[in-house]
PDB file of N, CA and C in Angstrom:
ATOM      1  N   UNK A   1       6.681 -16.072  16.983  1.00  0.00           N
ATOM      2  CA  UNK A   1       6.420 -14.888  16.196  1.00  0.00           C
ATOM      3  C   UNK A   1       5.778 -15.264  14.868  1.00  0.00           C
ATOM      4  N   UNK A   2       5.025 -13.973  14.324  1.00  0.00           N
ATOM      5  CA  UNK A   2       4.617 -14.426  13.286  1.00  0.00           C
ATOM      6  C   UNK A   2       5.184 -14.992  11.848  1.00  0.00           C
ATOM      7  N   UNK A   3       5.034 -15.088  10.713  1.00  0.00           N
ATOM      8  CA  UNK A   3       5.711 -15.198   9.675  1.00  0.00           C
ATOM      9  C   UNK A   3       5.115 -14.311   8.399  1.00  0.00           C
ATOM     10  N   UNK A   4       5.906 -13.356   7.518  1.00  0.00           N
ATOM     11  CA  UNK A   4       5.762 -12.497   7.111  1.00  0.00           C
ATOM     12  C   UNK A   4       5.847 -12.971   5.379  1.00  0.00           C
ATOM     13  N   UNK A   5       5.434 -13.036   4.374  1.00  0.00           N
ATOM     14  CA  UNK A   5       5.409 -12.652   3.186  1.00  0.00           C
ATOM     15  C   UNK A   5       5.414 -11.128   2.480  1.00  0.00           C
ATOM     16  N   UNK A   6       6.133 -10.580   1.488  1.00  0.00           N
ATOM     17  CA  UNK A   6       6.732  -9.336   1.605  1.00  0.00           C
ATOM     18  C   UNK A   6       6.595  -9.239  -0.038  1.00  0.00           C
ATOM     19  N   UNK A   7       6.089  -8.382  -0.758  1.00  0.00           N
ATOM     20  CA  UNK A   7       6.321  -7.866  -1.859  1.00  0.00           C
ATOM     21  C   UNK A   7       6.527  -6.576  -2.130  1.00  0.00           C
ATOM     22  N   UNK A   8       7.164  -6.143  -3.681  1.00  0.00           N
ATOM     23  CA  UNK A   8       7.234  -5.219  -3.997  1.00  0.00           C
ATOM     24  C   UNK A   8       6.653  -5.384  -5.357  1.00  0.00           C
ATOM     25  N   UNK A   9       5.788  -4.414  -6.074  1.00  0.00           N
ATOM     26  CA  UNK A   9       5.146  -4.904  -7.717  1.00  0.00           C
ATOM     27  C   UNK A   9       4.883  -3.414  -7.998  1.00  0.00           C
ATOM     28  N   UNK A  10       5.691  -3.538  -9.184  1.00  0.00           N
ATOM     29  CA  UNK A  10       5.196  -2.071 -10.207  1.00  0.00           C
ATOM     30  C   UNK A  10       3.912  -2.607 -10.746  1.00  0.00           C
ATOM     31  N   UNK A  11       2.870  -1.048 -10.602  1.00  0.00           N
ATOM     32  CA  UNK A  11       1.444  -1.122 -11.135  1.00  0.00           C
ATOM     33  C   UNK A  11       1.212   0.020 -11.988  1.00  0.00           C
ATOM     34  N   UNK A  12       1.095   0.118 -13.249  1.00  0.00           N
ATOM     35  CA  UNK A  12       0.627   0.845 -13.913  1.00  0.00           C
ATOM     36  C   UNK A  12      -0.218   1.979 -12.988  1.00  0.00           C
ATOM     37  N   UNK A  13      -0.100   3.075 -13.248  1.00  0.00           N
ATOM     38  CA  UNK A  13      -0.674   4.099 -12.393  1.00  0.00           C
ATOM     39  C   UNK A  13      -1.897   3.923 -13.007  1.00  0.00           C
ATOM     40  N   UNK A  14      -1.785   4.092 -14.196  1.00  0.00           N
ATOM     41  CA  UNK A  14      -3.438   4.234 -14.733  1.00  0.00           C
ATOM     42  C   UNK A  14      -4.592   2.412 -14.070  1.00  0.00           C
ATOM     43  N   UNK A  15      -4.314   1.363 -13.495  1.00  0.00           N
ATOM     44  CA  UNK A  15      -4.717   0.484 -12.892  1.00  0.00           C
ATOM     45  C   UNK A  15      -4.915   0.582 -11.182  1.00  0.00           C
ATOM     46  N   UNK A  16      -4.613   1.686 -10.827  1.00  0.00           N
ATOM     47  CA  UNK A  16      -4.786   1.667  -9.119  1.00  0.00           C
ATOM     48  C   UNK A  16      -6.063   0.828  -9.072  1.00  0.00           C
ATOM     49  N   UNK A  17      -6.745   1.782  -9.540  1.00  0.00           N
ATOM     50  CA  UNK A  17      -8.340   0.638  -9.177  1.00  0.00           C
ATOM     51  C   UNK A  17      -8.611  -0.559 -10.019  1.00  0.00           C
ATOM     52  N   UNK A  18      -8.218  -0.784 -11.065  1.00  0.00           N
ATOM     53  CA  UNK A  18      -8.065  -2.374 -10.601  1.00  0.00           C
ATOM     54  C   UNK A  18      -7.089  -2.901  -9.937  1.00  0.00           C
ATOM     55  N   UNK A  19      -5.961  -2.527  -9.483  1.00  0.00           N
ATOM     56  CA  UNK A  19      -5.408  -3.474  -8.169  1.00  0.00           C
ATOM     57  C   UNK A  19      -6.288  -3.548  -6.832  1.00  0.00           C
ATOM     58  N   UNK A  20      -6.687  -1.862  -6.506  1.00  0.00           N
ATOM     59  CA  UNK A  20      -7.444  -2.395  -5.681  1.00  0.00           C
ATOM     60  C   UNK A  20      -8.847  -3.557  -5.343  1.00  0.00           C
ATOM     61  N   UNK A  21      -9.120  -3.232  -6.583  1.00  0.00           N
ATOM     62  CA  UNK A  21     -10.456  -4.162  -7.046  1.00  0.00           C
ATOM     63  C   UNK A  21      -9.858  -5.932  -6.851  1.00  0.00           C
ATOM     64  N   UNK A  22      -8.824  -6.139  -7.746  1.00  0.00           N
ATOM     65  CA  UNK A  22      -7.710  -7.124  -7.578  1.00  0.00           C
ATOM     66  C   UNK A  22      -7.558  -7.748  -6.067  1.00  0.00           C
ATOM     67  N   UNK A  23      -6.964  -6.838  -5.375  1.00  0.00           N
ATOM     68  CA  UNK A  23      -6.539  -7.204  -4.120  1.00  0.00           C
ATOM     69  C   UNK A  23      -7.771  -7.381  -3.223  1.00  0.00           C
ATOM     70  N   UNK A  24      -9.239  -6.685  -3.308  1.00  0.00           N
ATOM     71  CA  UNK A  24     -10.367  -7.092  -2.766  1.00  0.00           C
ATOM     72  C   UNK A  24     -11.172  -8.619  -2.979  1.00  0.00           C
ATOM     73  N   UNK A  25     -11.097  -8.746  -4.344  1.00  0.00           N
ATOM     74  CA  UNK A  25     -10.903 -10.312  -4.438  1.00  0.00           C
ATOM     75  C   UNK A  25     -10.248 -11.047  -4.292  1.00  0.00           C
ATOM     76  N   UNK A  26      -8.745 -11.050  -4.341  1.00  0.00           N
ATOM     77  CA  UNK A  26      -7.959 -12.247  -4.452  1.00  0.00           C
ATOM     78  C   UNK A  26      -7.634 -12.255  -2.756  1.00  0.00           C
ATOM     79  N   UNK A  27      -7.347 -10.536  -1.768  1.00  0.00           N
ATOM     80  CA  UNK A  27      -6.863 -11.079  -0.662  1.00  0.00           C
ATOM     81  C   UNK A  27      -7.810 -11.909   0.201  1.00  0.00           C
ATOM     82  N   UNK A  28      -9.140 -11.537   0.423  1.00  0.00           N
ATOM     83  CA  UNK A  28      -9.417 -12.195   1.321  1.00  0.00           C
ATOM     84  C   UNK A  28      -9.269 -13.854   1.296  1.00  0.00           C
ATOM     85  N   UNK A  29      -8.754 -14.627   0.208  1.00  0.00           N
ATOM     86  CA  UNK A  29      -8.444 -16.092   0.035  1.00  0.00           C
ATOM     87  C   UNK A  29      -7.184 -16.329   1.295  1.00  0.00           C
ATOM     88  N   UNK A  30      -6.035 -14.877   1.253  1.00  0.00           N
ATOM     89  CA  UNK A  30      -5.200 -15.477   2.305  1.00  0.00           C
ATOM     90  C   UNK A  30      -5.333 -15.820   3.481  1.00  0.00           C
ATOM     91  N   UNK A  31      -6.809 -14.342   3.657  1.00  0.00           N
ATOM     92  CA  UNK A  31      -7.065 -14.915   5.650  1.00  0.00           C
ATOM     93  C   UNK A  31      -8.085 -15.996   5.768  1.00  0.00           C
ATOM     94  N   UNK A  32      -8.965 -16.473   4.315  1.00  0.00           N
ATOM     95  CA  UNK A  32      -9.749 -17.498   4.243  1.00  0.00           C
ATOM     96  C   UNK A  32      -8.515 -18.789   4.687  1.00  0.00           C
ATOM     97  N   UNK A  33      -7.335 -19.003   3.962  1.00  0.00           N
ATOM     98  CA  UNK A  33      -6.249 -19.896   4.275  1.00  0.00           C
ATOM     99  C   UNK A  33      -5.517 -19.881   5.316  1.00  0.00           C
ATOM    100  N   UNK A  34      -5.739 -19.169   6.545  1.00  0.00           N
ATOM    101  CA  UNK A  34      -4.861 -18.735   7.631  1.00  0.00           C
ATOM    102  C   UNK A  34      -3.738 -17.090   7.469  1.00  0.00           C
ATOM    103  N   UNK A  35      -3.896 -16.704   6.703  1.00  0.00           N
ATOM    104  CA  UNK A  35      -3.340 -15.522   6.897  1.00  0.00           C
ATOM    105  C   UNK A  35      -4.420 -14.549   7.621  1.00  0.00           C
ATOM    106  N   UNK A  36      -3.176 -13.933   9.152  1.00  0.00           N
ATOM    107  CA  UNK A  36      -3.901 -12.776  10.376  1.00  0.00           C
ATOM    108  C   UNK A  36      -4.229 -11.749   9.522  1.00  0.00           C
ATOM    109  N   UNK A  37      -3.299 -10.958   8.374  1.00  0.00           N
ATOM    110  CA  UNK A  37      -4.140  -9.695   7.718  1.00  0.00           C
ATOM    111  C   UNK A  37      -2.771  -9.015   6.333  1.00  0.00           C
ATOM    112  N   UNK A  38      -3.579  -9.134   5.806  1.00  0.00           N
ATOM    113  CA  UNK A  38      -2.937  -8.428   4.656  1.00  0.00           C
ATOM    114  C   UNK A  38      -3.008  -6.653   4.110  1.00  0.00           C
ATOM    115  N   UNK A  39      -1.870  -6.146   4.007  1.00  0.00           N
ATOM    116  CA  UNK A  39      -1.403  -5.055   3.537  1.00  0.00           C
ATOM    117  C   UNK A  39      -1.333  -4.725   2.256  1.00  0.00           C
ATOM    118  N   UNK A  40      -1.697  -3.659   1.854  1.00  0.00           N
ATOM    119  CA  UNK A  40      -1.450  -2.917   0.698  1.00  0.00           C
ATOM    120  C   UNK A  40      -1.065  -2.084   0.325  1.00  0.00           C
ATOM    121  N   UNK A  41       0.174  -1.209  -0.126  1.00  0.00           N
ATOM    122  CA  UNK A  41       0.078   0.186   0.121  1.00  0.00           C
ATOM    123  C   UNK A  41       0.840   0.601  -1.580  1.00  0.00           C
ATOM    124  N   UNK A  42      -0.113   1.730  -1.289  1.00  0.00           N
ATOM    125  CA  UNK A  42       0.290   2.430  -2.620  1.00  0.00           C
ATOM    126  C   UNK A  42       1.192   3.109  -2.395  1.00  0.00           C
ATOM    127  N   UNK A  43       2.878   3.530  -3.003  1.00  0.00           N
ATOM    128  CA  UNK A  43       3.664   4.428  -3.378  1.00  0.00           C
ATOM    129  C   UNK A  43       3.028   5.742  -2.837  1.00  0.00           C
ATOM    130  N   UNK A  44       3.677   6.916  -2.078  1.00  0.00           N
ATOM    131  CA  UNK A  44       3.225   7.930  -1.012  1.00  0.00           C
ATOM    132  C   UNK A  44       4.583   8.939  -1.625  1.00  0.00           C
ATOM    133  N   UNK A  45       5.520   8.557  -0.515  1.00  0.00           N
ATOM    134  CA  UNK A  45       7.179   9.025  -0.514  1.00  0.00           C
ATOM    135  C   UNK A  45       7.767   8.154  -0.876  1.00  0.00           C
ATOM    136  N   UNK A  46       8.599   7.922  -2.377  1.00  0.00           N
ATOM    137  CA  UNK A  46       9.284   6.503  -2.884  1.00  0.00           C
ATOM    138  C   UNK A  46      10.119   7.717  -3.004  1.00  0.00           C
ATOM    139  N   UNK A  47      11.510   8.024  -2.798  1.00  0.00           N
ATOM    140  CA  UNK A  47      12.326   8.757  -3.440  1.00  0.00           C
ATOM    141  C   UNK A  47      13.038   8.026  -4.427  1.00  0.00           C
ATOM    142  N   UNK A  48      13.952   8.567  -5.314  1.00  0.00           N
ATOM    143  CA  UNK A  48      14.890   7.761  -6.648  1.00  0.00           C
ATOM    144  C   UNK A  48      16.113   7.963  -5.392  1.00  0.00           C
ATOM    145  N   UNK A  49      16.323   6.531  -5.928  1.00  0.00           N
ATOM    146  CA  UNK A  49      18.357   6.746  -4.823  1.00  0.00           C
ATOM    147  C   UNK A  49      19.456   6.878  -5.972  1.00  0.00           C
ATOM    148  N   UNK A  50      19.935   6.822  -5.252  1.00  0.00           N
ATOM    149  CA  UNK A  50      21.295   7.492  -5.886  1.00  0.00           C
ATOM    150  C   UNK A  50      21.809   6.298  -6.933  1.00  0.00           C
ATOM    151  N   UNK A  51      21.850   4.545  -6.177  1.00  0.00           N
ATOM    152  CA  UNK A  51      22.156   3.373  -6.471  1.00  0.00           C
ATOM    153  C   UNK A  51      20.730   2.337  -6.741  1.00  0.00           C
ATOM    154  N   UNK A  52      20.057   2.517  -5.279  1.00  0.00           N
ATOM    155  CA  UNK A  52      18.977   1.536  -5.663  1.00  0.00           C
ATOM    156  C   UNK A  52      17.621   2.024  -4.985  1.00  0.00           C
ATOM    157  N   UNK A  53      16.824   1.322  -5.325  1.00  0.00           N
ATOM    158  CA  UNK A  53      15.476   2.076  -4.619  1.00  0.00           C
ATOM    159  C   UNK A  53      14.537   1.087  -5.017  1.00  0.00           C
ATOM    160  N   UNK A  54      13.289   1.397  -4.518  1.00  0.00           N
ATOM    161  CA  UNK A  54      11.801   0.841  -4.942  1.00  0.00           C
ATOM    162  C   UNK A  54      11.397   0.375  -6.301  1.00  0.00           C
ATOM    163  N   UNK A  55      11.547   1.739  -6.687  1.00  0.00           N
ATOM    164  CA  UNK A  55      11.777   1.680  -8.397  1.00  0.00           C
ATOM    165  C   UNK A  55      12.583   0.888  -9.305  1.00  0.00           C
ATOM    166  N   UNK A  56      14.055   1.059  -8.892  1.00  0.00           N
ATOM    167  CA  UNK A  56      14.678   0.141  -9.754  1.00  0.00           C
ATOM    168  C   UNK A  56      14.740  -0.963  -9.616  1.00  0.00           C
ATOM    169  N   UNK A  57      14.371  -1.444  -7.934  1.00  0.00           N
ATOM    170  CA  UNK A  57      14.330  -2.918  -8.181  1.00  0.00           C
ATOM    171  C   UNK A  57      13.306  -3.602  -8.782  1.00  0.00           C
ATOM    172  N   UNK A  58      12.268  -2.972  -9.445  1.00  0.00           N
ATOM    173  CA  UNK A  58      11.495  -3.399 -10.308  1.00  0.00           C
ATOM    174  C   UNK A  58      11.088  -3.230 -11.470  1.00  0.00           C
ATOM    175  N   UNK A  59      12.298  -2.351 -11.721  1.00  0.00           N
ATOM    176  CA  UNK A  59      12.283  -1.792 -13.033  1.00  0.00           C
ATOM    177  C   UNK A  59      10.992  -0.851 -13.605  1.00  0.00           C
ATOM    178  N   UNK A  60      10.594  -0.114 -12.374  1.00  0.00           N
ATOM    179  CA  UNK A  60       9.017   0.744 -12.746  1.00  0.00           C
ATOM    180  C   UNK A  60       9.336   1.260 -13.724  1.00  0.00           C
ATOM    181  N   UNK A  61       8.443   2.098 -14.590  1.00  0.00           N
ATOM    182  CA  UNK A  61       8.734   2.757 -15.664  1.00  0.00           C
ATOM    183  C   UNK A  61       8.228   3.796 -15.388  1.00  0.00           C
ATOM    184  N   UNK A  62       8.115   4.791 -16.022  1.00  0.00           N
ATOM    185  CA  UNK A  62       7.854   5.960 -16.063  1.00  0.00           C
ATOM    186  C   UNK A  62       5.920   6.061 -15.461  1.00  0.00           C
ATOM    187  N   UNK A  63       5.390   5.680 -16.502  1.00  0.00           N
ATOM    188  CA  UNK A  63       4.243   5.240 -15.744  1.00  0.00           C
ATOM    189  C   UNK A  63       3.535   4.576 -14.996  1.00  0.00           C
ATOM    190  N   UNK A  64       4.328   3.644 -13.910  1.00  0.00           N
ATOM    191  CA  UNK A  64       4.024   2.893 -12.963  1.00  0.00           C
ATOM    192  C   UNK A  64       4.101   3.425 -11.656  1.00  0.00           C
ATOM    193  N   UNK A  65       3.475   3.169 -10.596  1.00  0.00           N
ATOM    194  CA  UNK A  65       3.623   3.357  -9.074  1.00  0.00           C
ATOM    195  C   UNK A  65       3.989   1.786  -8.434  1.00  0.00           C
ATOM    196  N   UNK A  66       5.093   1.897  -7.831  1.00  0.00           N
ATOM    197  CA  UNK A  66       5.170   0.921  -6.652  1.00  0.00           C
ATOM    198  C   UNK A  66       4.148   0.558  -5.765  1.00  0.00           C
ATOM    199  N   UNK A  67       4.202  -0.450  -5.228  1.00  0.00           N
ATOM    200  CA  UNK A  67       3.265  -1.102  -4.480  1.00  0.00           C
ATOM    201  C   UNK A  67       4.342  -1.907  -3.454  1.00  0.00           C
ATOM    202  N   UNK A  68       4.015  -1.498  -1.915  1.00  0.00           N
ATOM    203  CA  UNK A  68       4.461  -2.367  -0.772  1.00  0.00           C
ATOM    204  C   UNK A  68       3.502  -3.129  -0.136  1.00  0.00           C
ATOM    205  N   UNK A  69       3.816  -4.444   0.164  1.00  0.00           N
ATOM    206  CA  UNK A  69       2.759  -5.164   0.384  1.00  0.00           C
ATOM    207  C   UNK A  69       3.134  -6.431   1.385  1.00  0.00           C
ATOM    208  N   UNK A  70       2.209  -6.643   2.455  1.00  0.00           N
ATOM    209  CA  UNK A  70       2.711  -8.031   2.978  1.00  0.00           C
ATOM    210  C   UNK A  70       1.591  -8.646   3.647  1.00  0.00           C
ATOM    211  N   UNK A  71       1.918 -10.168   3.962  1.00  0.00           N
ATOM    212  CA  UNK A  71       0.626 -10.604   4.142  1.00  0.00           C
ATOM    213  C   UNK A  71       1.759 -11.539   5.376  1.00  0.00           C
ATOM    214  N   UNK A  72       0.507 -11.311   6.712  1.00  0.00           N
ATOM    215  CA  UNK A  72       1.102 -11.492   8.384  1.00  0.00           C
ATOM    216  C   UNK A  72       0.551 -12.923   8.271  1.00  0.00           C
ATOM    217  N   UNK A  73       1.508 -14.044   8.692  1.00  0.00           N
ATOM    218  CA  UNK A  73       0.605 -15.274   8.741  1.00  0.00           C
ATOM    219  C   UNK A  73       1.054 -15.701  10.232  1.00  0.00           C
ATOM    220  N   UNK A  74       0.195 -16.855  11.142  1.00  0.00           N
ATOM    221  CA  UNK A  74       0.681 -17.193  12.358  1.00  0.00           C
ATOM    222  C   UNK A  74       1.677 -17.922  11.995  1.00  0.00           C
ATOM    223  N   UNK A  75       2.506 -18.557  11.328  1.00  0.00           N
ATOM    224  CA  UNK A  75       3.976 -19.187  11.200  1.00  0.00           C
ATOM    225  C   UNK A  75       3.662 -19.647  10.279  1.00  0.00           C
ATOM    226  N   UNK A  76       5.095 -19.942   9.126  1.00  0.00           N
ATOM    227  CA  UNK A  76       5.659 -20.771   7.880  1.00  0.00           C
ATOM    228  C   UNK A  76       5.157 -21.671   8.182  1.00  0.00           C
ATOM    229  N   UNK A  77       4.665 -22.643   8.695  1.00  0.00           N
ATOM    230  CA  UNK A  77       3.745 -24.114   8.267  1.00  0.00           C
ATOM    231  C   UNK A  77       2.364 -23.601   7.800  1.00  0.00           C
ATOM    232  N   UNK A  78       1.839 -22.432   8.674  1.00  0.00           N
ATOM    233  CA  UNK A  78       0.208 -22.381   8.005  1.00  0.00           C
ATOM    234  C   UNK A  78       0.658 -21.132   6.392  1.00  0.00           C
ATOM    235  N   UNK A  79       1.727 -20.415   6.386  1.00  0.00           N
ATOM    236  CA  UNK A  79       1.624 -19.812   5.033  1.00  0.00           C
ATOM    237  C   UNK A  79       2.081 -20.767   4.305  1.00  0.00           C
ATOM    238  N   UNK A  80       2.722 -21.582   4.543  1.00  0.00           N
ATOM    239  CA  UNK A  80       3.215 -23.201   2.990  1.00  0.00           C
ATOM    240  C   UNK A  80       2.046 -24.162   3.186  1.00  0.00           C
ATOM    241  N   UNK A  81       0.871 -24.081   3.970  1.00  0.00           N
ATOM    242  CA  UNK A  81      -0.377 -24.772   3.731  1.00  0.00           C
ATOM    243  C   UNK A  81      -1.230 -24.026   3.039  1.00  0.00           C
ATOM    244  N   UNK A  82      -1.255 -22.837   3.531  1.00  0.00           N
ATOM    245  CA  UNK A  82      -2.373 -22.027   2.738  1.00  0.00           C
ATOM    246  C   UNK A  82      -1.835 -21.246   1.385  1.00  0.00           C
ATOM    247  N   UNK A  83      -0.848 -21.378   1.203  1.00  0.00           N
ATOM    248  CA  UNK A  83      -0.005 -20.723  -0.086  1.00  0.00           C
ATOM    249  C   UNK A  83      -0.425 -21.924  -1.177  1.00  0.00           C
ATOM    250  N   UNK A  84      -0.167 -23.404  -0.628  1.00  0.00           N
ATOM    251  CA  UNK A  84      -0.479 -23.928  -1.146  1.00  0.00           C
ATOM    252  C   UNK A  84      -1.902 -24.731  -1.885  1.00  0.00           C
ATOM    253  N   UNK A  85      -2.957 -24.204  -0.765  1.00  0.00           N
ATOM    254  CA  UNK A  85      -4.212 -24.496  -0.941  1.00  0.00           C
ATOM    255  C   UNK A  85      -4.364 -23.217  -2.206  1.00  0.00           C
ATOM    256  N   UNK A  86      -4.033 -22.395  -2.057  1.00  0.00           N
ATOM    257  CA  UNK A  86      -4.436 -20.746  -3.050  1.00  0.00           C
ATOM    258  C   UNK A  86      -3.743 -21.512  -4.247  1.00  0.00           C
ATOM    259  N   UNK A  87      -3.283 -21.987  -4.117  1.00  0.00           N
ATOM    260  CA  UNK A  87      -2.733 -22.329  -5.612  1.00  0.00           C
ATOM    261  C   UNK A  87      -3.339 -23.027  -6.408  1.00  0.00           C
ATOM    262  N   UNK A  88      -4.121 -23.857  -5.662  1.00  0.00           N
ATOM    263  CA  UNK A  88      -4.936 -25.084  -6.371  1.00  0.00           C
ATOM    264  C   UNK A  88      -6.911 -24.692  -6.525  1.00  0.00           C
ATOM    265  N   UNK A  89      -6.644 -23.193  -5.852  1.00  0.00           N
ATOM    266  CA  UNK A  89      -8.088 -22.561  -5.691  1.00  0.00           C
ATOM    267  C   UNK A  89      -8.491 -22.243  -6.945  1.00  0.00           C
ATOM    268  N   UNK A  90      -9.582 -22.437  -7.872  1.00  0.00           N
ATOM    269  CA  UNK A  90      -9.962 -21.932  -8.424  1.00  0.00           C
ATOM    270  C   UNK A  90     -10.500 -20.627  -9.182  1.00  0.00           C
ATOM    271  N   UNK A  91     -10.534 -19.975  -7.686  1.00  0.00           N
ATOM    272  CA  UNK A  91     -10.405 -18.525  -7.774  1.00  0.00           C
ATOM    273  C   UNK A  91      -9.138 -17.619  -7.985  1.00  0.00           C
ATOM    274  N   UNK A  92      -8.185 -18.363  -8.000  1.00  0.00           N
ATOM    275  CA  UNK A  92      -6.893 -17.615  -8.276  1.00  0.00           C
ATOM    276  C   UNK A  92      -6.598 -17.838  -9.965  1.00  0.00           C
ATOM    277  N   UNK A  93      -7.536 -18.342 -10.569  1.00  0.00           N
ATOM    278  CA  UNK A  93      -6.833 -18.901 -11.706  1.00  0.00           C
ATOM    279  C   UNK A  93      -6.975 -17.104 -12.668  1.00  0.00           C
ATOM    280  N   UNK A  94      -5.724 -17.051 -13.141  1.00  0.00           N
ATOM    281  CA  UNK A  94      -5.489 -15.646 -14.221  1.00  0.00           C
ATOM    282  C   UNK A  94      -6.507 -15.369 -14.844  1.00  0.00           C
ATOM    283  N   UNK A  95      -6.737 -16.317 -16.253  1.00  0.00           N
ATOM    284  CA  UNK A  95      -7.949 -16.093 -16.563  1.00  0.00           C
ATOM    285  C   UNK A  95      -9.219 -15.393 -15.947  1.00  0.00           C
ATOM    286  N   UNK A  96      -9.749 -15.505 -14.801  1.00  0.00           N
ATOM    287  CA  UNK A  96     -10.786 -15.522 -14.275  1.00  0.00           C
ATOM    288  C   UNK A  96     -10.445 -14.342 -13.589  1.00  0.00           C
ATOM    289  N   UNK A  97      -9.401 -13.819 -12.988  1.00  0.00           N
ATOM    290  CA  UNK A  97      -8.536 -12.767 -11.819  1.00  0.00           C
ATOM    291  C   UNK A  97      -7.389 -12.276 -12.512  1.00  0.00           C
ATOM    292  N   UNK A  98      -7.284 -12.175 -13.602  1.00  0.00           N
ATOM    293  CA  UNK A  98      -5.904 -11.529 -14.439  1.00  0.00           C
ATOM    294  C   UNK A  98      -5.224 -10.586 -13.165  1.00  0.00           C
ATOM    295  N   UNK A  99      -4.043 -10.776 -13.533  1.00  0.00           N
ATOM    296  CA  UNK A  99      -3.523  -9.563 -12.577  1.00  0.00           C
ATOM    297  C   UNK A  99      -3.107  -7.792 -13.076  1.00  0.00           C
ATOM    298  N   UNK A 100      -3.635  -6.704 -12.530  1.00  0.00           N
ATOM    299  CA  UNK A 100      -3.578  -5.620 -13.247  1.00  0.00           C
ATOM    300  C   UNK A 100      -2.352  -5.204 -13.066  1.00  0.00           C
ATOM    301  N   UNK A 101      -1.089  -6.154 -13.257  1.00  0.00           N
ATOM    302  CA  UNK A 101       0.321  -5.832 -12.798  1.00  0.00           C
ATOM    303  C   UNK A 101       1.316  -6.386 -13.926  1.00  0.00           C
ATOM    304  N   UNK A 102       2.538  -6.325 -13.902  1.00  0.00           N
ATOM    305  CA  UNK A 102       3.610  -7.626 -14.773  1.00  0.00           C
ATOM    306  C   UNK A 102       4.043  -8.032 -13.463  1.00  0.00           C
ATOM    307  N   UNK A 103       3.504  -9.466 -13.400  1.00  0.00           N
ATOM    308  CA  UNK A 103       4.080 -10.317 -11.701  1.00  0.00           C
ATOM    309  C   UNK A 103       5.511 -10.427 -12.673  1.00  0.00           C
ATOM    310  N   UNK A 104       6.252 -10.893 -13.257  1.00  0.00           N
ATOM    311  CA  UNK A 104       7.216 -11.182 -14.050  1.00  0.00           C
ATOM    312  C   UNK A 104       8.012  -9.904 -12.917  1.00  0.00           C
ATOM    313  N   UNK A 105       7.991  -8.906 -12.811  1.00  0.00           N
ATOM    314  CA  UNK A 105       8.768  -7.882 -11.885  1.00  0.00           C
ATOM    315  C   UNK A 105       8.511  -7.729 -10.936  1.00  0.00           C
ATOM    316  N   UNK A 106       7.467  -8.583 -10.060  1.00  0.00           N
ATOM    317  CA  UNK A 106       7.655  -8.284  -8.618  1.00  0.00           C
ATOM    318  C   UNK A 106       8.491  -9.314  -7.743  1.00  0.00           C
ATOM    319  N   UNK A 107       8.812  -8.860  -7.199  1.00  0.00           N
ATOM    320  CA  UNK A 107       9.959  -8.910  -5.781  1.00  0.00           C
ATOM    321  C   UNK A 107       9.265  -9.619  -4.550  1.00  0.00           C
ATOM    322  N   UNK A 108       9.017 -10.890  -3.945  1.00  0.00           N
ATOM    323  CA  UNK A 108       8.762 -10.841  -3.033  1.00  0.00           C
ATOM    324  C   UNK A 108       9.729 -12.157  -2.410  1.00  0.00           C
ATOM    325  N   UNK A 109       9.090 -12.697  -0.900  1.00  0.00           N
ATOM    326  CA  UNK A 109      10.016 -13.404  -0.484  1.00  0.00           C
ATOM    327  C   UNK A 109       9.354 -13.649   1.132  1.00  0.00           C
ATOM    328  N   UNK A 110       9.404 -14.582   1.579  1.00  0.00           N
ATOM    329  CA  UNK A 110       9.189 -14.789   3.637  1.00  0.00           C
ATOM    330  C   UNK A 110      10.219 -14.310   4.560  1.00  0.00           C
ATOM    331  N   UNK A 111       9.580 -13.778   5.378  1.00  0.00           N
ATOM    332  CA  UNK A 111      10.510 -13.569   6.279  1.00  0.00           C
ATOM    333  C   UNK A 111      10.181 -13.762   7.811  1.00  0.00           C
ATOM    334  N   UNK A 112      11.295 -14.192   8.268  1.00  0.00           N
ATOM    335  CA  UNK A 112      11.271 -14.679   9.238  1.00  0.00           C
ATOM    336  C   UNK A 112      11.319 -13.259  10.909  1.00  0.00           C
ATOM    337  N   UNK A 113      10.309 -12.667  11.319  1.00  0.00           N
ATOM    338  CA  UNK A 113      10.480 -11.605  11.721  1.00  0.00           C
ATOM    339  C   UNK A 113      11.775 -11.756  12.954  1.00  0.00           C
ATOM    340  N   UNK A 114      12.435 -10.911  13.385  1.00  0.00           N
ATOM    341  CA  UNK A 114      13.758 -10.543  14.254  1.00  0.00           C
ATOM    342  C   UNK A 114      13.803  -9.789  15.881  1.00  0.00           C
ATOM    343  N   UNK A 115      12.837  -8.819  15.560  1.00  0.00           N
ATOM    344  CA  UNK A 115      12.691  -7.756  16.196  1.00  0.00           C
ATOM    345  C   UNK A 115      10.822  -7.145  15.993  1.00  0.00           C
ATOM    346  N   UNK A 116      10.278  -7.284  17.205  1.00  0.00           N
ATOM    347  CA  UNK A 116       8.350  -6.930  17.164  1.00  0.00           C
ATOM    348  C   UNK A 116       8.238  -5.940  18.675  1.00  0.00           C
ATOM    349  N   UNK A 117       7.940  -4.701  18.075  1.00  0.00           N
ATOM    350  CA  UNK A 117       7.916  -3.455  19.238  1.00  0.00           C
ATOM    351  C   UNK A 117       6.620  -3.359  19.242  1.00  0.00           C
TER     352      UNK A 117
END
């Protein structure tokens, strides 16, 4: 099965288009590195929970939209090769690709998929 990378990142609402702009440059580096296809999705139906939610785990603020996001790789050896090649890419460097986000609050993590219908 495949192997999954998973985020969550508050984005300033007023930046949609530069994330998208963002994510048009920076993603295609993952499927350049072996990642099958990357996701993006803007906040639609986020409800507030009662305890926890979208929102608070990232502490959105009032003017931010959530962002769900994941990037499908053929298995954890080619995303810890190509995670690691992106790192040393030149094209990822801030300066050059600032991010239109605070990464400092996003949420992400691998996962190992369980269940594929």
């Amino acid at each position: 099965m495949a192997y999954i990378d998973g985020f969550v990142i508050p984005v300033p609402t007023a930046n949609k288009q530069k994330f998208i702009d963002h994510a048009y440059a920076i993603d295609p580096l993952f499927k350049e590195y072996g990642a099958l296809r990357v996701i993006e999705c803007w906040a639609d139906d986020v409800p507030n929970g009662k305890s926890t939610d979208f929102r608070k785990a990232v502490k959105a603020k009032d003017d931010e939209t959530v962002l769900f996001s994941w990037i499908e790789w053929p298995d954890k050896a080619t995303r810890d090769a190509g995670v690691e090649k992106m790192m040393s890419d030149p094209r990822m460097d801030p300066k050059e690709n600032p991010m239109p986000f605070d990464g400092a609050r996003m949420i992400f993590g691998g996962f190992n998929p369980v269940v594929e219908i």
